[in-house]
N, C-alpha and C. Protein backbone atom coordinates (compact mmCIF):
# COMPACT_ATOMS: atom_id res chain seq x y z
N UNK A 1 108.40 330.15 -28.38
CA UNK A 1 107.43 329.11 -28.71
C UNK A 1 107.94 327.79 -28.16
N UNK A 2 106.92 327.14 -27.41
CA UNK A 2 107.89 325.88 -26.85
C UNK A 2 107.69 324.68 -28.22
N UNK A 3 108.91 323.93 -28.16
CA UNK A 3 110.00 323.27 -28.91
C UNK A 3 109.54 323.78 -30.35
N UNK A 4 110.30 324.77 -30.24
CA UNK A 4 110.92 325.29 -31.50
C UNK A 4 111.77 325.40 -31.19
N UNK A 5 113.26 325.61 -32.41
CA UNK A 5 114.15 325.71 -32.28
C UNK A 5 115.05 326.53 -31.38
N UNK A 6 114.47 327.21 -30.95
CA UNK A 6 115.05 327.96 -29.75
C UNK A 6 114.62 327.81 -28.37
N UNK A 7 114.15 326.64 -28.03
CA UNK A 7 113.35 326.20 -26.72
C UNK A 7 114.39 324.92 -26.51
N UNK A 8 115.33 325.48 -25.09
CA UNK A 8 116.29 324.70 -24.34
C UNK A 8 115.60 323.96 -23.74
N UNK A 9 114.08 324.54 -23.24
CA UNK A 9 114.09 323.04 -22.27
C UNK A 9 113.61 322.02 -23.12
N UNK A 10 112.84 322.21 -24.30
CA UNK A 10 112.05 321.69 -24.55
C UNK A 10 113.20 320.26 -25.45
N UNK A 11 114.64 321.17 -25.76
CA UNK A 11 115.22 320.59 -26.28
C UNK A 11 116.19 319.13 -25.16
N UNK A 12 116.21 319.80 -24.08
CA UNK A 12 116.28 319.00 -22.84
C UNK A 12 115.35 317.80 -22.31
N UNK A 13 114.17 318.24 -22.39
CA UNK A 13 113.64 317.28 -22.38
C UNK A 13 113.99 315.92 -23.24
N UNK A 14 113.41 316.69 -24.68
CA UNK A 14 113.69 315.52 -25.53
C UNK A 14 114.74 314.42 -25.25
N UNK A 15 116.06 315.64 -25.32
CA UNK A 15 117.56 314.78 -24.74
C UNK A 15 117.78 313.65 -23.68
N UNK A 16 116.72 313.81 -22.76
CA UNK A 16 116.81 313.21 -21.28
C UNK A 16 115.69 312.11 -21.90
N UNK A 17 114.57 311.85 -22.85
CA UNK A 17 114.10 311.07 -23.04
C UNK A 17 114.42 310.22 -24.23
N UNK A 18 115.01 310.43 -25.12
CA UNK A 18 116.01 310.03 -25.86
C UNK A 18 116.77 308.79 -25.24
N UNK A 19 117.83 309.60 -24.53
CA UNK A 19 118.66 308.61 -23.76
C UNK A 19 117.70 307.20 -22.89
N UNK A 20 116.46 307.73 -22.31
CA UNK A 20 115.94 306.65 -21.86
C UNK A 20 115.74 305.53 -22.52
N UNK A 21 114.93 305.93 -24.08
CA UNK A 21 114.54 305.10 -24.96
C UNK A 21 115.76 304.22 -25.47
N UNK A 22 116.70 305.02 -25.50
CA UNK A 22 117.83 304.06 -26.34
C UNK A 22 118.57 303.23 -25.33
N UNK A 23 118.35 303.59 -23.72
CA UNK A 23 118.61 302.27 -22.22
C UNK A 23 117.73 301.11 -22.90
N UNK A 24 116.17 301.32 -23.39
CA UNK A 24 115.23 300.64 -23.29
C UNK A 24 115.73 299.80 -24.48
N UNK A 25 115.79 300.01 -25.61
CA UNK A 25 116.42 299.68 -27.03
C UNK A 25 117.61 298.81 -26.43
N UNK A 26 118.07 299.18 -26.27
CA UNK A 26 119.47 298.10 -25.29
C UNK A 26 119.07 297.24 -24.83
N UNK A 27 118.19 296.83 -23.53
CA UNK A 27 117.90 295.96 -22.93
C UNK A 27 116.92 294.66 -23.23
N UNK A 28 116.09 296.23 -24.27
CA UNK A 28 115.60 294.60 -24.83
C UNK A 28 116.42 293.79 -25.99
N UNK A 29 116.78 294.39 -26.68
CA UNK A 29 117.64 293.60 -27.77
C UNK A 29 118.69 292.63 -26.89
N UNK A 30 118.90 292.81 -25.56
CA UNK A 30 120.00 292.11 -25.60
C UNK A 30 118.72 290.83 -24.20
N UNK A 31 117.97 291.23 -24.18
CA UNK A 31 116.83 290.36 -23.92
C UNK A 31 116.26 289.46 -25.22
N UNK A 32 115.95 289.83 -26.07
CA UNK A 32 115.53 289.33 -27.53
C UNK A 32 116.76 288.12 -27.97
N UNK A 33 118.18 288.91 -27.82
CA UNK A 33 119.59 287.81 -28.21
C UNK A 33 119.58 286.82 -27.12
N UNK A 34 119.31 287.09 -25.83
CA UNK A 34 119.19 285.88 -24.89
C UNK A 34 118.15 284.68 -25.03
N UNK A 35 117.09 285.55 -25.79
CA UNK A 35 115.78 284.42 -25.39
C UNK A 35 115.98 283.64 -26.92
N UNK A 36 116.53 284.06 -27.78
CA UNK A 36 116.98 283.34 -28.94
C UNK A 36 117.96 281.87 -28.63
N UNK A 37 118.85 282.57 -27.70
CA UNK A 37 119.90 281.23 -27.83
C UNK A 37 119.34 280.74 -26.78
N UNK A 38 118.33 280.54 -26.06
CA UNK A 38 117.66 280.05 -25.09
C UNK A 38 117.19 278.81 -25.68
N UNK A 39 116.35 278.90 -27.25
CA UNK A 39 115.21 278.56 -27.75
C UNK A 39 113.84 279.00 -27.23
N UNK A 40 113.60 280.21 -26.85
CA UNK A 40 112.41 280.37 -26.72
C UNK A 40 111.43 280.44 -27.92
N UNK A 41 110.31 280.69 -27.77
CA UNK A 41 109.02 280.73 -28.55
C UNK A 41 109.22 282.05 -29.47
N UNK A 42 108.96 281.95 -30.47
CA UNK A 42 108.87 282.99 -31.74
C UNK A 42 107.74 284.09 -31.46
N UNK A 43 107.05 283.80 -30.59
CA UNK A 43 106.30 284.88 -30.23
C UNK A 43 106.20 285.98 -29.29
N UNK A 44 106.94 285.45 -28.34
CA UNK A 44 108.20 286.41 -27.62
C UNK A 44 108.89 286.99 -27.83
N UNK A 45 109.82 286.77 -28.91
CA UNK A 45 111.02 287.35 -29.73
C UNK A 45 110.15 288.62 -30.26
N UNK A 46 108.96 288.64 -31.32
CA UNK A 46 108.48 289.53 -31.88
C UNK A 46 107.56 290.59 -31.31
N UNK A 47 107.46 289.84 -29.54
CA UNK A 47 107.26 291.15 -28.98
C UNK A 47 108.43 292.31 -28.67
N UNK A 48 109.46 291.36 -28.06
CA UNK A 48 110.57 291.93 -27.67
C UNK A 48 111.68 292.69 -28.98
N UNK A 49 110.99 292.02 -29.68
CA UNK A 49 111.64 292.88 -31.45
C UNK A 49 111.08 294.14 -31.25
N UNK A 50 109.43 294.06 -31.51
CA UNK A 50 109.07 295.44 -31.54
C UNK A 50 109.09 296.43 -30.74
N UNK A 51 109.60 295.89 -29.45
CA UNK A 51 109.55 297.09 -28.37
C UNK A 51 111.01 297.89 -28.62
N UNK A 52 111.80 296.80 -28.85
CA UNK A 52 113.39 297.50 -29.36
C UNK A 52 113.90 298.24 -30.43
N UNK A 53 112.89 297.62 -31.73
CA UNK A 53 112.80 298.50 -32.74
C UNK A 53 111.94 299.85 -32.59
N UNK A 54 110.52 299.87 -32.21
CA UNK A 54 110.26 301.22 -31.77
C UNK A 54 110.78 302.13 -30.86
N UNK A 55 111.64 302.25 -29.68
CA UNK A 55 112.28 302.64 -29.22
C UNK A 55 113.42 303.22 -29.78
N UNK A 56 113.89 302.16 -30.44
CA UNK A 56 115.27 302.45 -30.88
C UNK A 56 114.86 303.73 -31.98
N UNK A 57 113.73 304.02 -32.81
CA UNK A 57 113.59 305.01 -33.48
C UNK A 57 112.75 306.22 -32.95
N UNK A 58 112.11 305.66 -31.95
CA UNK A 58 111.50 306.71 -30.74
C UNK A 58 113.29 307.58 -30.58
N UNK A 59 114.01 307.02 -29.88
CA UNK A 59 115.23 307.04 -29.48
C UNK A 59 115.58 308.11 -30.37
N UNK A 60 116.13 307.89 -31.59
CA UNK A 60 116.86 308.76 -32.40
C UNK A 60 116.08 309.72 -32.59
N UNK A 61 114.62 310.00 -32.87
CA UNK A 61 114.09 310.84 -33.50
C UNK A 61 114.05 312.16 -32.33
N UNK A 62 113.92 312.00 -31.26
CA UNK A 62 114.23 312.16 -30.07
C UNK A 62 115.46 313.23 -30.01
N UNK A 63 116.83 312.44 -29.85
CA UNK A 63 118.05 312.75 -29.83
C UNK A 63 118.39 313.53 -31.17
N UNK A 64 117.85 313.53 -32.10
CA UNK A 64 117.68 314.38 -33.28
C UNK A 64 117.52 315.48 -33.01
N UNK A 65 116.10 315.66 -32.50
CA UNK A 65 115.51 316.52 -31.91
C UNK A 65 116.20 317.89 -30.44
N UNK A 66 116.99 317.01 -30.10
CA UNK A 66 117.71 317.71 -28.75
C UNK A 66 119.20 318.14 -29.63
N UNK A 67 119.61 317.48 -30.19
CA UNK A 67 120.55 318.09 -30.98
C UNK A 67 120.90 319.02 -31.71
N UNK A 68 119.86 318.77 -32.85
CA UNK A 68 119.98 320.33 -33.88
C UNK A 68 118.32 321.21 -33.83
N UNK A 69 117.90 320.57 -32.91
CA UNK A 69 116.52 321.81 -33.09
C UNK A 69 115.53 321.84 -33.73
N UNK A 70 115.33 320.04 -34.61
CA UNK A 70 114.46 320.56 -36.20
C UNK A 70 114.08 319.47 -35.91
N UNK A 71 112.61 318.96 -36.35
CA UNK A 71 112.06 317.82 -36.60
C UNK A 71 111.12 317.32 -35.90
N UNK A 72 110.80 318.37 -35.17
CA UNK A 72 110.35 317.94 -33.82
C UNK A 72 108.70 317.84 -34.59
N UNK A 73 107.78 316.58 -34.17
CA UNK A 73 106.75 316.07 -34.35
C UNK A 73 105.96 317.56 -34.24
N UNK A 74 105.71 318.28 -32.85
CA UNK A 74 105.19 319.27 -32.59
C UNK A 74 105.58 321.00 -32.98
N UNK A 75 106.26 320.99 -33.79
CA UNK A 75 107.24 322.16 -34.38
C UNK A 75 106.44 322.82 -35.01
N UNK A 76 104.80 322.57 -35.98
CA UNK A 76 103.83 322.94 -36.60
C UNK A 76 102.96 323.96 -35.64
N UNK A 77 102.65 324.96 -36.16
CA UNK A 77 101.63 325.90 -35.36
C UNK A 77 100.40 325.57 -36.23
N UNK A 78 99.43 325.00 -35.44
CA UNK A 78 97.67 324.24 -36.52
C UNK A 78 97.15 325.51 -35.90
N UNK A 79 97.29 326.20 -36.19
CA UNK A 79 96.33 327.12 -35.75
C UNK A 79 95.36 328.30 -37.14
C-alpha cells in the first residue's frame, strides 16, 4: 500500500521533502532575525514568521514520517 508503513519510497520521499522544508525554515528565520535588527515593518516579519513556522512543522511532520513509518496524513484507507 503506498505510504504505509512498509512503503520505502514513499518513506523517501517524505525524507527528501522534509529536509527541504526545514532548508526553508532556516532561511527564513534567519531572514525574519535580519529584517528585525534592520527595523523593518511588522508586516513583513509576520509574513516571514509564518512561512518559517509552517514549514518548520510541515518539516517535522514530514521527517516523522520518513523515520518511523506512522503518521502519515494519507495512512487512512476512505474507502
Amino acid at each position: 500500500m503506498i505510504w504505509g508503513g512498509d512503503d520505502p519510497f514513499g518513506r523517501w520521499v517524505q525524507g527528501i521533502c522534509g529536509l527541504i522544508l526545514l532548508a526553508v525554515s532556516a532561511i527564513a528565520t534567519h531572514f525574519a532575525y535580519q529584517t528585525r535588527s534592520n527595523g523593518y515593518s511588522s508586516r513583513t516579519n509576520d509574513w516571514v514568521d509564518g512561512i518559517a513556522f509552517g514549514s518548520a512543522v510541515l518539516s517535522v511532520r514530514c521527517l516523522w514520517y520518513a523515520m518511523t513509518g506512522k503518521g502519515n496524513v494519507n495512512r487512512d484507507d476512505f474507502e
